[in-house]
PDB file of N, CA and C in Angstrom:
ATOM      1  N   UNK A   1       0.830  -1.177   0.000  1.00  0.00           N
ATOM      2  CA  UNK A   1       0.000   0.000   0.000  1.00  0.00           C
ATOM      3  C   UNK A   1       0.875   1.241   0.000  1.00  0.00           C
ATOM      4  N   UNK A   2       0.682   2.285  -0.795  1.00  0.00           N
ATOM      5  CA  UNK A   2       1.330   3.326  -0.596  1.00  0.00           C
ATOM      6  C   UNK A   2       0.226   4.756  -0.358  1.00  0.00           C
ATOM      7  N   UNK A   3       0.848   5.893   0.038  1.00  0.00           N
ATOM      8  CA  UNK A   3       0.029   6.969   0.457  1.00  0.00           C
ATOM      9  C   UNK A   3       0.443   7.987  -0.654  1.00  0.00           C
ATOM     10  N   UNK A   4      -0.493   8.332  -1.329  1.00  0.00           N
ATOM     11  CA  UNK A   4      -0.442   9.237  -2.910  1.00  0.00           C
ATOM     12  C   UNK A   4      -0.876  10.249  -2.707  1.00  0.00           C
ATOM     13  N   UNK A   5      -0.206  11.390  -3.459  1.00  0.00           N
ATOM     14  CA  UNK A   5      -1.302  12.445  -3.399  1.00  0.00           C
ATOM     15  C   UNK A   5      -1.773  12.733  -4.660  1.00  0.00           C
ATOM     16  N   UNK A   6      -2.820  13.845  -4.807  1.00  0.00           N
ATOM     17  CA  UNK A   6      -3.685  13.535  -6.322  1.00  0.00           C
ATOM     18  C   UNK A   6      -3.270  14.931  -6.668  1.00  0.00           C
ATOM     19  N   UNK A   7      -3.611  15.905  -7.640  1.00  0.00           N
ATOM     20  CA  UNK A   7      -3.499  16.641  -8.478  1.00  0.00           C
ATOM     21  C   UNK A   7      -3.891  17.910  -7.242  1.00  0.00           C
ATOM     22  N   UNK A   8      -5.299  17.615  -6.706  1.00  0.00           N
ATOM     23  CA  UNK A   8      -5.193  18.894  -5.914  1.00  0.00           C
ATOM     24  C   UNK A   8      -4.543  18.982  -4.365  1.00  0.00           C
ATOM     25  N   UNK A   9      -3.535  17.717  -4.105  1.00  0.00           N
ATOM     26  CA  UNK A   9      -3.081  17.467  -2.950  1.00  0.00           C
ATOM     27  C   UNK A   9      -3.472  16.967  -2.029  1.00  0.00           C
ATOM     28  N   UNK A  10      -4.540  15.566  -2.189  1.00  0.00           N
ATOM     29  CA  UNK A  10      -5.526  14.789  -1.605  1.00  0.00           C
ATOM     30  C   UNK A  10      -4.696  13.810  -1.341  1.00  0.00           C
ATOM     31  N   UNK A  11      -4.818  13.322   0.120  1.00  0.00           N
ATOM     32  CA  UNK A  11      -3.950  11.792   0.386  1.00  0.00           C
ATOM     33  C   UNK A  11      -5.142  11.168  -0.141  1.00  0.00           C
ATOM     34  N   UNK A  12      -4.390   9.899  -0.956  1.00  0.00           N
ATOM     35  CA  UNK A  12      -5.024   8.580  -1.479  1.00  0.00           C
ATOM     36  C   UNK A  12      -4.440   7.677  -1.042  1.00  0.00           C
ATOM     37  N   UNK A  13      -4.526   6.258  -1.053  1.00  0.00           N
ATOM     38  CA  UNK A  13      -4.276   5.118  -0.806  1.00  0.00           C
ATOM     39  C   UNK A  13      -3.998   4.339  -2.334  1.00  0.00           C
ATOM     40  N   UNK A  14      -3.043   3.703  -2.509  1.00  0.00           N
ATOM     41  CA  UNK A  14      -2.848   3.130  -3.762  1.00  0.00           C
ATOM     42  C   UNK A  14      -2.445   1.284  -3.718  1.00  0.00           C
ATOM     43  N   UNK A  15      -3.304   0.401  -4.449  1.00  0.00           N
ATOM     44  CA  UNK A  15      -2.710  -0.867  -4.337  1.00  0.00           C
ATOM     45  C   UNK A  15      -2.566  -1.272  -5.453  1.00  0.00           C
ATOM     46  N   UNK A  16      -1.354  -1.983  -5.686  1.00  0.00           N
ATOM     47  CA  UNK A  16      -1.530  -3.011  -6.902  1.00  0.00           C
ATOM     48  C   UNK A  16      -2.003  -4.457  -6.454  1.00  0.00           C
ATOM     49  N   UNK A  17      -2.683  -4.583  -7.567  1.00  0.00           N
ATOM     50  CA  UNK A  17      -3.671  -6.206  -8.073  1.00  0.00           C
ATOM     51  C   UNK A  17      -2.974  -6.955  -8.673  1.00  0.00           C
ATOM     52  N   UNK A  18      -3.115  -8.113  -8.609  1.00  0.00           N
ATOM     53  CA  UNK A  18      -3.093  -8.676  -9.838  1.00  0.00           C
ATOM     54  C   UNK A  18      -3.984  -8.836 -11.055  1.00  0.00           C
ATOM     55  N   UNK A  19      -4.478  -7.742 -11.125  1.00  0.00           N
ATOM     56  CA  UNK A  19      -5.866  -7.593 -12.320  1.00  0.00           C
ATOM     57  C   UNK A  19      -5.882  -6.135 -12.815  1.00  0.00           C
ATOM     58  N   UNK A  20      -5.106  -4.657 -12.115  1.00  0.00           N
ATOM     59  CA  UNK A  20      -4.873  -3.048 -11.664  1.00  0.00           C
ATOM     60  C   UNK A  20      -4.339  -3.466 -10.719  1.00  0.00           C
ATOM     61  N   UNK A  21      -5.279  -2.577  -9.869  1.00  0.00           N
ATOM     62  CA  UNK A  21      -5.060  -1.802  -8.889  1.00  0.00           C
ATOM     63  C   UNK A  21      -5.980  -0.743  -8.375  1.00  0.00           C
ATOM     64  N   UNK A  22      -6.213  -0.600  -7.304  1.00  0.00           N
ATOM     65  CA  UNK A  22      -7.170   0.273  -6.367  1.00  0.00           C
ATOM     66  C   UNK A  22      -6.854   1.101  -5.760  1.00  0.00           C
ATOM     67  N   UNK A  23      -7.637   2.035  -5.535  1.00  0.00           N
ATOM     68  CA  UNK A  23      -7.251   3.480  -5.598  1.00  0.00           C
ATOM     69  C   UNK A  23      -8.312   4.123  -4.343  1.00  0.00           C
ATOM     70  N   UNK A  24      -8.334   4.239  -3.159  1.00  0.00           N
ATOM     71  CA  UNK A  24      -8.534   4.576  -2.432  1.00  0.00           C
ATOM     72  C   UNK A  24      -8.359   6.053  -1.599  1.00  0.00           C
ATOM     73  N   UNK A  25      -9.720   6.854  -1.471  1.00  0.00           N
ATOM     74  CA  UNK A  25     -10.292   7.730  -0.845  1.00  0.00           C
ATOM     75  C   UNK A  25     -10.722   8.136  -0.161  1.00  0.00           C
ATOM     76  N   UNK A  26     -10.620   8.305   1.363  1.00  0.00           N
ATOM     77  CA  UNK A  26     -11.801   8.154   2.200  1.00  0.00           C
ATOM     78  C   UNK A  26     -12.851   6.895   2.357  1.00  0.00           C
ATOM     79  N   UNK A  27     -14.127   6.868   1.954  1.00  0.00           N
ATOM     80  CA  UNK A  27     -14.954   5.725   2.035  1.00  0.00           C
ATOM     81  C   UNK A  27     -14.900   5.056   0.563  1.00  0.00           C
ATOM     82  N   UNK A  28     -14.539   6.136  -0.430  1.00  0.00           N
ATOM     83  CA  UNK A  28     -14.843   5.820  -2.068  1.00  0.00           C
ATOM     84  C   UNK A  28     -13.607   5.124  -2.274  1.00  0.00           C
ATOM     85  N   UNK A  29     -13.945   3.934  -3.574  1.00  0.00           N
ATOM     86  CA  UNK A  29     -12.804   3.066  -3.795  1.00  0.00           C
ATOM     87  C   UNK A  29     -12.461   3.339  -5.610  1.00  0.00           C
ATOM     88  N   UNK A  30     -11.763   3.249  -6.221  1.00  0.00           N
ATOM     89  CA  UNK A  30     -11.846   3.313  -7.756  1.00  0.00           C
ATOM     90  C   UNK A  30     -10.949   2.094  -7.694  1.00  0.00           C
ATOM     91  N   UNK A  31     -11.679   0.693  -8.793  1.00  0.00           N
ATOM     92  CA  UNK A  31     -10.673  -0.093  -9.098  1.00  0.00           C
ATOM     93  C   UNK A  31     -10.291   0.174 -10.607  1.00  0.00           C
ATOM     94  N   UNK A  32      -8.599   0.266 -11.064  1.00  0.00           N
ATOM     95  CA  UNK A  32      -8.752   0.575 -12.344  1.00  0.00           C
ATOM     96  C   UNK A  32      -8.054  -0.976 -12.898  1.00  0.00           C
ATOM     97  N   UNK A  33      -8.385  -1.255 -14.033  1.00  0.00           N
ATOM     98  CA  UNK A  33      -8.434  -2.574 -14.547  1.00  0.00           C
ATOM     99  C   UNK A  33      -7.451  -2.494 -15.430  1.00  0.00           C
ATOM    100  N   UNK A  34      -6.078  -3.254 -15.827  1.00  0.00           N
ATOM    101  CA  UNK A  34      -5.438  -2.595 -16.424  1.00  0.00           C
ATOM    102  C   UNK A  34      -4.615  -4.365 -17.048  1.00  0.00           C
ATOM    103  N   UNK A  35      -3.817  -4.361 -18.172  1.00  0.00           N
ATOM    104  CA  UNK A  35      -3.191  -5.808 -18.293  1.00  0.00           C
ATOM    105  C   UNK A  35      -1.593  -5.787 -18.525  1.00  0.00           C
ATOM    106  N   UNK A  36      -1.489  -5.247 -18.986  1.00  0.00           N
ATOM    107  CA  UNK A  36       0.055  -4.322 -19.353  1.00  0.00           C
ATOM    108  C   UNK A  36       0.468  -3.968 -19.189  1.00  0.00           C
ATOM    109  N   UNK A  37       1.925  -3.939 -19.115  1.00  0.00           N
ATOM    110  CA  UNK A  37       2.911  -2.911 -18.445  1.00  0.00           C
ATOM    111  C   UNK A  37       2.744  -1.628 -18.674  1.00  0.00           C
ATOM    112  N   UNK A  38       2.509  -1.210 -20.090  1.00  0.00           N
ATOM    113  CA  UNK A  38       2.320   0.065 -20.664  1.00  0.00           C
ATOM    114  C   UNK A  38       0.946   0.690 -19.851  1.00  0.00           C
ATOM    115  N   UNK A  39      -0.294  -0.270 -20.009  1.00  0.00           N
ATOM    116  CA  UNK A  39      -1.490   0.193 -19.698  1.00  0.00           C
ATOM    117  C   UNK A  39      -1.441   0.508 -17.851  1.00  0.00           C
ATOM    118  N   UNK A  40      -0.411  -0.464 -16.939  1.00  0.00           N
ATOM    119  CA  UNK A  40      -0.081   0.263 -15.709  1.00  0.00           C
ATOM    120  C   UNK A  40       0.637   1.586 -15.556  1.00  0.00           C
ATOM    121  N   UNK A  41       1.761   1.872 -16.903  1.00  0.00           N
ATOM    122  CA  UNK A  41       1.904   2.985 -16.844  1.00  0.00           C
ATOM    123  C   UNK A  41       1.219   4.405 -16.652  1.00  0.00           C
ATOM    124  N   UNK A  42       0.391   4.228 -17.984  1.00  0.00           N
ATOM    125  CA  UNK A  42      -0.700   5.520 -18.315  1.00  0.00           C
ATOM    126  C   UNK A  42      -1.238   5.450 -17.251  1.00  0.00           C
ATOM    127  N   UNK A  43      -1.842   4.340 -16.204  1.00  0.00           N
ATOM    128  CA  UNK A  43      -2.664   4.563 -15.355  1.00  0.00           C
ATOM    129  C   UNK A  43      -1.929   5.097 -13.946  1.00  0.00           C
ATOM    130  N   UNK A  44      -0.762   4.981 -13.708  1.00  0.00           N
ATOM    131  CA  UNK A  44      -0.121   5.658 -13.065  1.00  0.00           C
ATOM    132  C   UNK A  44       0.228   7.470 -13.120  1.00  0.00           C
ATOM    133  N   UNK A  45       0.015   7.494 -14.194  1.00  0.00           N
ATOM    134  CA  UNK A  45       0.004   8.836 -15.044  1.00  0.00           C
ATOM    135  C   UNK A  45      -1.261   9.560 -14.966  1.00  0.00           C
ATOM    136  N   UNK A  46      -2.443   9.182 -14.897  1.00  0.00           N
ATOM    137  CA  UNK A  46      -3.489   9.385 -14.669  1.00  0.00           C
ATOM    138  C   UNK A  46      -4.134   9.953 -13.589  1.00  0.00           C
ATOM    139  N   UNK A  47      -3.347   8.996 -12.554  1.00  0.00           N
ATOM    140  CA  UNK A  47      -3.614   9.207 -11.041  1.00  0.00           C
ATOM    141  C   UNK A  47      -2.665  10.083 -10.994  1.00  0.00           C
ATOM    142  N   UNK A  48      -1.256  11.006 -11.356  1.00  0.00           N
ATOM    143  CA  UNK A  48      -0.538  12.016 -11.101  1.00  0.00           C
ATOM    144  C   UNK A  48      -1.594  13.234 -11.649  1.00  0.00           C
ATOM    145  N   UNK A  49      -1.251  13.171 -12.454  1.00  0.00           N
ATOM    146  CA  UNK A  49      -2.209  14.067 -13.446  1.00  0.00           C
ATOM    147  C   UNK A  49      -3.973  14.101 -13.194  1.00  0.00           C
ATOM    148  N   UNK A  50      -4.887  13.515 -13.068  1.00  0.00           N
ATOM    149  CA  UNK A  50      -5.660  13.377 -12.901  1.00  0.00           C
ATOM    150  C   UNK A  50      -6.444  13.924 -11.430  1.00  0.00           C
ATOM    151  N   UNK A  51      -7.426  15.041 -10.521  1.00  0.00           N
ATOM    152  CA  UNK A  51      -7.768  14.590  -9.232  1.00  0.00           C
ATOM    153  C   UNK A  51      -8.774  13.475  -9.545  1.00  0.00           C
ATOM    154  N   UNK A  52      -8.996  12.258  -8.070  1.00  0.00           N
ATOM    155  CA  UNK A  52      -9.620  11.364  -8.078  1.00  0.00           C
ATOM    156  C   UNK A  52     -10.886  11.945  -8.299  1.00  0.00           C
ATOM    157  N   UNK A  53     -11.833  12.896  -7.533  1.00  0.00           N
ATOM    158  CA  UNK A  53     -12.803  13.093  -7.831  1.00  0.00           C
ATOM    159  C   UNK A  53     -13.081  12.294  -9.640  1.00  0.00           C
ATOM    160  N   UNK A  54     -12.670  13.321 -10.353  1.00  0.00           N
ATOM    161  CA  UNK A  54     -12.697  13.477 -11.374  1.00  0.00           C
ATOM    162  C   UNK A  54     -12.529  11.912 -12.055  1.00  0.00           C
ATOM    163  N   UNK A  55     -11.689  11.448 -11.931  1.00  0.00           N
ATOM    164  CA  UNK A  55     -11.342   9.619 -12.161  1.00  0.00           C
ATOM    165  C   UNK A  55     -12.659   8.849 -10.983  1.00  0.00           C
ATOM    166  N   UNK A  56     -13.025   9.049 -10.687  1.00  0.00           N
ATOM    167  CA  UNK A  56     -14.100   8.667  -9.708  1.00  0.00           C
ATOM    168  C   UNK A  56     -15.363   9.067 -10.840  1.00  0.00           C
ATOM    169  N   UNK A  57     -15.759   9.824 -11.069  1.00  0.00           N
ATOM    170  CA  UNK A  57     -17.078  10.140 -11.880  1.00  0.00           C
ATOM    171  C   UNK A  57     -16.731   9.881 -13.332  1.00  0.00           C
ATOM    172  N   UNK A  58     -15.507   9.394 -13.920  1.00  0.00           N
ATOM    173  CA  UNK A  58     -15.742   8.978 -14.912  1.00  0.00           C
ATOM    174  C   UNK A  58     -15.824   7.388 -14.862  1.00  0.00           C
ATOM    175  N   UNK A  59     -15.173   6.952 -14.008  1.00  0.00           N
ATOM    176  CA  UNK A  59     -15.516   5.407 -13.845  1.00  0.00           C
ATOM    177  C   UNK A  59     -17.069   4.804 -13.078  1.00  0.00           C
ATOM    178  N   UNK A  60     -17.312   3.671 -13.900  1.00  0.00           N
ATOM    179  CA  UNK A  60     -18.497   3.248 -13.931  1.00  0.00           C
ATOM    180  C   UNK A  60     -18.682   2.636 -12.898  1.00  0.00           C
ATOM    181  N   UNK A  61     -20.315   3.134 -12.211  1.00  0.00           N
ATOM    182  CA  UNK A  61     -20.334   2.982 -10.570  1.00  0.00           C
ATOM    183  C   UNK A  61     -20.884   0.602 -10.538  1.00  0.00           C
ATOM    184  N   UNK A  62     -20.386   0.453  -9.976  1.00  0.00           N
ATOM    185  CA  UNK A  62     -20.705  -0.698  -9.484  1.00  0.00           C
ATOM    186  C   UNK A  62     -21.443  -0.883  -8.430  1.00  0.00           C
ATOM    187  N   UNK A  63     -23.063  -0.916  -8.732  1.00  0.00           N
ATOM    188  CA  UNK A  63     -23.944  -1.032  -7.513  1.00  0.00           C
ATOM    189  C   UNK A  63     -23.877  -2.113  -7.027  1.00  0.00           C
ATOM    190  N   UNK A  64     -23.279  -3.134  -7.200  1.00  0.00           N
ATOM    191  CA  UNK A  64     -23.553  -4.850  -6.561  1.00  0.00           C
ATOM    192  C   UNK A  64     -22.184  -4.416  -5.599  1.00  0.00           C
ATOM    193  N   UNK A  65     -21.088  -4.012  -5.488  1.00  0.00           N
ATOM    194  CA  UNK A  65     -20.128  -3.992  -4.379  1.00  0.00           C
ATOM    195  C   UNK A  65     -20.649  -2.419  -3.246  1.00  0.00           C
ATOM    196  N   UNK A  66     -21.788  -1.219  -3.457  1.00  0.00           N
ATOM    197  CA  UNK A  66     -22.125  -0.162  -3.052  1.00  0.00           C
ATOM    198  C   UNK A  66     -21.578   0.975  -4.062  1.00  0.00           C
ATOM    199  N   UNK A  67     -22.691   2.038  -3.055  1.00  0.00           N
ATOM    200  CA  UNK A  67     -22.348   3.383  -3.691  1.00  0.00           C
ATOM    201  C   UNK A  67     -21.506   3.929  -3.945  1.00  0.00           C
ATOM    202  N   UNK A  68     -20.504   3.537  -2.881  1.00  0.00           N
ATOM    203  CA  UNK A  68     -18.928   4.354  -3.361  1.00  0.00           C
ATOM    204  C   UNK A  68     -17.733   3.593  -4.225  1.00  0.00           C
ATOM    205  N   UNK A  69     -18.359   2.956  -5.128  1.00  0.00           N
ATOM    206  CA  UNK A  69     -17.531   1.957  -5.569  1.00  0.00           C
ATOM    207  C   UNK A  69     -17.736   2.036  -7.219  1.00  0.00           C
ATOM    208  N   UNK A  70     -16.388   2.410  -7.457  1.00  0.00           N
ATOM    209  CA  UNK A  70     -16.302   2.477  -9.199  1.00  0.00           C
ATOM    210  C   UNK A  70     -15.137   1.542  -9.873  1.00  0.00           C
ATOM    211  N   UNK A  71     -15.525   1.488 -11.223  1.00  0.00           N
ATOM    212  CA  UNK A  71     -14.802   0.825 -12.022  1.00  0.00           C
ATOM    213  C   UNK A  71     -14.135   1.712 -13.624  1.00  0.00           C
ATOM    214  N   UNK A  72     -12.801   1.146 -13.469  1.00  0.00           N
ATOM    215  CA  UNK A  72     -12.361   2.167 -15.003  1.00  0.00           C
ATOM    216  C   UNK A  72     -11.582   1.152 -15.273  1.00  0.00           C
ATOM    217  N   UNK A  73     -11.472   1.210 -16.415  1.00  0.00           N
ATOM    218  CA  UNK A  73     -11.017  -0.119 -17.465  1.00  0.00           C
ATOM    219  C   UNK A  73      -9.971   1.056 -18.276  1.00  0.00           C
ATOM    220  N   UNK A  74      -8.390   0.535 -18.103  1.00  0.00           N
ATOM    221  CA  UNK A  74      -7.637   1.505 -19.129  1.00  0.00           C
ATOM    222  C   UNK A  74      -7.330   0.792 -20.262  1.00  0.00           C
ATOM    223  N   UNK A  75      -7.057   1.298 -21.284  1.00  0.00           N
ATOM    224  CA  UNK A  75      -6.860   0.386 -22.494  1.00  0.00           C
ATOM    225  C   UNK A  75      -5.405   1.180 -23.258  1.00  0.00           C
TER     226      UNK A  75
END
């Protein structure tokens, strides 16, 4: 687990998967789905560049795990 900060200076929580990796906020979770070395890159890049909010409302909410729980698929 590591402690990240996001674009507007938000501690996050960061894990790698063996599938991504999860991205942790407060109560909200973003899992991003990723297969590739390259595609872990950009998504590392994403989360620099990116605030979570923002990566949070573009990833697709998963009501079967709850409300605060999203999904983003990088390609």
């Amino acid at each position: 687990m590591l402690k990240l900060k996001d674009k507007n200076g938000s501690l996050m929580t960061y894990r790698e998967t063996p599938s991504g990796a999860i991205l942790m906020k407060g109560k909200r979770e973003l899992y991003l789905s990723f297969k590739s070395v390259n595609q872990g890159k950009k998504a590392r890049e994403l989360i620099a560049t990116t605030s979570f909010n923002k990566l949070f409302n573009k990833g697709r909410k998963v009501r079967i795990m709850g409300p605060n729980v999203a999904a983003l698929k990088i390609n």
